[in-house]
Protein backbone atom coordinates (compact mmCIF):
# COMPACT_ATOMS: atom_id res chain seq x y z
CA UNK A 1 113.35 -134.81 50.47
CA UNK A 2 111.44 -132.15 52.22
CA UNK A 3 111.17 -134.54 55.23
CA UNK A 4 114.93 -135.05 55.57
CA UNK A 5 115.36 -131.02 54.90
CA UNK A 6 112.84 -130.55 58.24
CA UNK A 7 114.72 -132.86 60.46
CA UNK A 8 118.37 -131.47 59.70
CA UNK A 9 116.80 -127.96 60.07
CA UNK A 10 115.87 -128.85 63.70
CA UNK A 11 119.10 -129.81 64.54
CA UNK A 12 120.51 -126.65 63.99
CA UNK A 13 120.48 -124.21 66.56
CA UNK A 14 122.40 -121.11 67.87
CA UNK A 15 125.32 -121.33 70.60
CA UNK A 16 123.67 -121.31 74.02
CA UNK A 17 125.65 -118.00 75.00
CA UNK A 18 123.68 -116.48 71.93
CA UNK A 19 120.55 -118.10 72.73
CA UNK A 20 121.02 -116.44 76.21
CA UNK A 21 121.95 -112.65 74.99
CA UNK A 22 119.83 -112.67 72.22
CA UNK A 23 116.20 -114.24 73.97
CA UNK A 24 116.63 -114.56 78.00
CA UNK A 25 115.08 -111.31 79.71
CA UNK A 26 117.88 -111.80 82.52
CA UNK A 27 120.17 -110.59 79.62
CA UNK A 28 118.08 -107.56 79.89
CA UNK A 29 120.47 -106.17 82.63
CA UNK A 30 123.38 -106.66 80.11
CA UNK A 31 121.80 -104.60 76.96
CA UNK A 32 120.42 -101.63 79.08
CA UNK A 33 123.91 -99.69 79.32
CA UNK A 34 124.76 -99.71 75.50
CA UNK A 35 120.63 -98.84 75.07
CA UNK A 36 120.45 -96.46 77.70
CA UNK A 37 124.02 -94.82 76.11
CA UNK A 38 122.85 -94.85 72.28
CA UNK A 39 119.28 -93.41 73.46
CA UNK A 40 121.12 -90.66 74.91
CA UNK A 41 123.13 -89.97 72.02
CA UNK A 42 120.50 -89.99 69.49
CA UNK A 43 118.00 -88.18 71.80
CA UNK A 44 120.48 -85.60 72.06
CA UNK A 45 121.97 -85.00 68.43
CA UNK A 46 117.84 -84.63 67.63
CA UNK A 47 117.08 -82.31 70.08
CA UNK A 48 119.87 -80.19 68.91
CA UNK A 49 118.86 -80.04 65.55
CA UNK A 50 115.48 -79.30 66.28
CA UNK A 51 116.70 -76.15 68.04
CA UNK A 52 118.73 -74.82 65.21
CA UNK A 53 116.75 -72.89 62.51
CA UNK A 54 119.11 -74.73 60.08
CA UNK A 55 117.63 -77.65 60.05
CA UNK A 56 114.12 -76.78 60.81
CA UNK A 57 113.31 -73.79 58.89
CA UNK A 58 114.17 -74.71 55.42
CA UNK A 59 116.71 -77.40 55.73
CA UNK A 60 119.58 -75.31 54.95
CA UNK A 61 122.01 -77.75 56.61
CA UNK A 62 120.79 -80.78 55.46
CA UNK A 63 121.36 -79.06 51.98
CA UNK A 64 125.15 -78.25 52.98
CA UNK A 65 125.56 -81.46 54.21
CA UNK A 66 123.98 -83.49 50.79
CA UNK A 67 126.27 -81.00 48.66
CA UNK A 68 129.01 -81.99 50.54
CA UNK A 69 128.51 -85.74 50.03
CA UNK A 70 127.55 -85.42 46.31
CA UNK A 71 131.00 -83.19 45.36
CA UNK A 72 133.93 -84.47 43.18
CA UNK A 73 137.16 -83.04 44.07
CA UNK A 74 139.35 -82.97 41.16
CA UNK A 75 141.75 -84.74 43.31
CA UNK A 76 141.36 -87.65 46.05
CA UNK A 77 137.86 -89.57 46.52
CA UNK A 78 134.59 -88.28 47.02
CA UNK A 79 132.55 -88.85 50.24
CA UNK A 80 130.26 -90.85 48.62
CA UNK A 81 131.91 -94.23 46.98
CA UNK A 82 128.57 -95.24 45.14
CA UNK A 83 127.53 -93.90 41.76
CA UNK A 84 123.68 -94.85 42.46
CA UNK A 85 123.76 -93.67 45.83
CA UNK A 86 125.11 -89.81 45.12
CA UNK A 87 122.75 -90.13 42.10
CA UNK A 88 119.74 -90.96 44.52
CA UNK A 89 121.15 -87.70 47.26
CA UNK A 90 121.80 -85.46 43.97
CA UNK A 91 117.96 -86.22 43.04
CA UNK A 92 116.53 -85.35 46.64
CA UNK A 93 118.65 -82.00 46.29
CA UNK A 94 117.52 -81.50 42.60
CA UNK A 95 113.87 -81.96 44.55
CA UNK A 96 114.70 -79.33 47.63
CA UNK A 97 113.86 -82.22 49.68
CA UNK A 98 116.16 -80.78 52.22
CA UNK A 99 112.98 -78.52 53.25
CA UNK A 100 110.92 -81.61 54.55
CA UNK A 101 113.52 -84.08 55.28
CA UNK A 102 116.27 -82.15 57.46
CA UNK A 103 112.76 -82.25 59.78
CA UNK A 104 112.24 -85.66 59.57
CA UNK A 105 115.85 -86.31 60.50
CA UNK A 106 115.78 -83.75 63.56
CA UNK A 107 111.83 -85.49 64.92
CA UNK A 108 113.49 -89.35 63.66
CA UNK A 109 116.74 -89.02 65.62
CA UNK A 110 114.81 -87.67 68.93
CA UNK A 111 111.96 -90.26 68.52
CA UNK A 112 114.76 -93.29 68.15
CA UNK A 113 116.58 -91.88 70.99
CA UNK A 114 113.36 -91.67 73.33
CA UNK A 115 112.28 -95.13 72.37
CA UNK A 116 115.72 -96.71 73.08
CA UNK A 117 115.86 -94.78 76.80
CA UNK A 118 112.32 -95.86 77.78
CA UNK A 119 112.84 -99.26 75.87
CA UNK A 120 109.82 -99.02 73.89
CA UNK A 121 110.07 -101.42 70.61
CA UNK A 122 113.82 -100.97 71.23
CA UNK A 123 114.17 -103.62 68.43
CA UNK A 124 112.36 -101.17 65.92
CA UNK A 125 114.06 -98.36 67.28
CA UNK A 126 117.34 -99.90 66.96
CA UNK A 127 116.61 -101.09 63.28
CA UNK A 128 115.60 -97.09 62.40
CA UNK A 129 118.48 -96.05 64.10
CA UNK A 130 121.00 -98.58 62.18
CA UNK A 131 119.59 -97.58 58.91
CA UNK A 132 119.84 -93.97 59.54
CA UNK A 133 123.34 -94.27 61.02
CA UNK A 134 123.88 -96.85 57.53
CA UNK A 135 122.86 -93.55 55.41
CA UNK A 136 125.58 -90.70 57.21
CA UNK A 137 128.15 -93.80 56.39
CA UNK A 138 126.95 -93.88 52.78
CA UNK A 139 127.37 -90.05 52.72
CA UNK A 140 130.21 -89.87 53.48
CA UNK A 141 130.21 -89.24 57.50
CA UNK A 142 131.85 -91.89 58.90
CA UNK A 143 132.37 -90.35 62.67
CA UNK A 144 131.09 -91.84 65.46
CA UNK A 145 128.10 -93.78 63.01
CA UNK A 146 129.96 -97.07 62.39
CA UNK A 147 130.30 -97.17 66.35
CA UNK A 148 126.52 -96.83 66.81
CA UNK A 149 125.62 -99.18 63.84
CA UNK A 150 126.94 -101.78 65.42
CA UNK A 151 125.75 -101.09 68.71
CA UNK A 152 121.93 -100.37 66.83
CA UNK A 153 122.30 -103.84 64.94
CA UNK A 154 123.40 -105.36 68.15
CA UNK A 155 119.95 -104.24 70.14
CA UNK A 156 117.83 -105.29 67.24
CA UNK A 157 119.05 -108.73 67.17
CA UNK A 158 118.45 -109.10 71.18
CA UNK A 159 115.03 -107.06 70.70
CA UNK A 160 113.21 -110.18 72.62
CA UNK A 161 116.33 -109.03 75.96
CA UNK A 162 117.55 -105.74 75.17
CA UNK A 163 114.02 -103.88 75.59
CA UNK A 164 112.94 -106.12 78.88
CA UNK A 165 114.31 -103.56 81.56
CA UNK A 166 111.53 -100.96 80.23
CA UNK A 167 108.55 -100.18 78.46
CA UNK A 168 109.01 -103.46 75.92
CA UNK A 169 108.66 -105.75 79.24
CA UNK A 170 104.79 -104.82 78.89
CA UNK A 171 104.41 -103.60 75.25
CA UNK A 172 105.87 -107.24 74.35
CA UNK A 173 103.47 -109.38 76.56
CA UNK A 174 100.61 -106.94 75.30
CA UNK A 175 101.70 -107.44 71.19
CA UNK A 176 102.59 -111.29 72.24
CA UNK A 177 98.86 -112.15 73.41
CA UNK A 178 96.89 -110.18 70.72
CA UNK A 179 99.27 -112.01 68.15
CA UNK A 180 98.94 -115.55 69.97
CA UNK A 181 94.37 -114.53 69.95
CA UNK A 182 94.74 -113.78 66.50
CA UNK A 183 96.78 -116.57 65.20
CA UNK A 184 94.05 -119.33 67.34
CA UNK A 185 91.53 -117.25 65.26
CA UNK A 186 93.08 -117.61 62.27
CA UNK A 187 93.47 -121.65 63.16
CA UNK A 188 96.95 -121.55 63.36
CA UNK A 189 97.29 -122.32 66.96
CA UNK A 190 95.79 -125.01 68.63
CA UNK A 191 93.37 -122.90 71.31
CA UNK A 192 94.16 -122.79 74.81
CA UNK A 193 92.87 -125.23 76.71
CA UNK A 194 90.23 -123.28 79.15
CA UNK A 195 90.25 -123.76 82.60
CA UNK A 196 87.49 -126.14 83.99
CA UNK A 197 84.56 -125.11 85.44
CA UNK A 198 82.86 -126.94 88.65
């Protein structure tokens, strides 16, 4: 049963346009504008809240912003839709994590939007950036952060194309031969053959 499993497991494979947007560094050309664009907006919403005292002496607005997002009006819906999810942002204000996190926001959102522009583990970058963009939608703050989800979710699907016209086009061959040393140590791999010697 497992044998037959295997074989019809093989057979399925991705469209060849996928395969092609998703793996083949030519497709790097195609990803670099919506990276490049989506760097540039994250790197600049975190630099902006790294220069305002707000958010990085004392959180004050990331506190505004969480008792925004965990308010019932008496009439109409709340920002946040999810019981356990305005319980969870009610707790961090309960906590004052505002004071710690409304920094880790400002530093996050700078360091996602660097990585994507130099595309450096655009992949990861792109995941961080698509969860963080998943939490303003959860609060409440729709905005631009459905348009940028998708984009994020987009780039960390094609992480093996969308970081190859930058930093990943070395950082990737780097991580891709200490995994491939460490996997022929392990005796995963068969090892490479070596080249003879006269």
């Amino acid at each position: 049963m497992a044998q037959v499993a295997a074989r019809n497991m093989k057979k399925l494979q991705e469209p060849a346009l996928f395969r092609g947007l998703l793996n083949d560094p030519r497709a790097g050309w195609l990803w670099l504008l919506p990276r490049l664009w989506l760097g540039w907006q994250w790197l600049q919403a975190g630099w902006h809240k790294i220069n305002d005292a707000a958010w990085m002496q004392g959180g004050e607005a990331l506190k505004g912003f969480w008792t925004y997002a965990v308010s019932i009006p008496e009439n109409g819906r709340p920002p946040i839709a999810y019981d356990w999810y305005r319980s969870f942002i009610q707790a961090m204000l309960n906590a004052q994590a505002y004071t710690w996190f409304a920094k880790l926001v400002a530093v996050g959102e700078v360091l996602i939007g660097a990585a994507l522009i130099l595309g450096l583990f655009t992949g990861i970058a792109a995941l961080f950036g698509g969860f963080m963009n998943w939490n303003f939608m959860m609060a409440g703050s729709a905005g631009v952060n459905p348009m940028y989800f998708v984009i994020s979710i987009a780039l960390a699907l094609a992480w093996k194309a969308s970081g190859y016209i930058g930093l990943d086009y070395f950082a990737l061959r780097l991580f891709g031969r200490r995994t491939t040393e460490v996997e022929e140590a392990a005796g995963r791999l068969e090892p490479r053959p070596q080249p003879a010697s006269d």
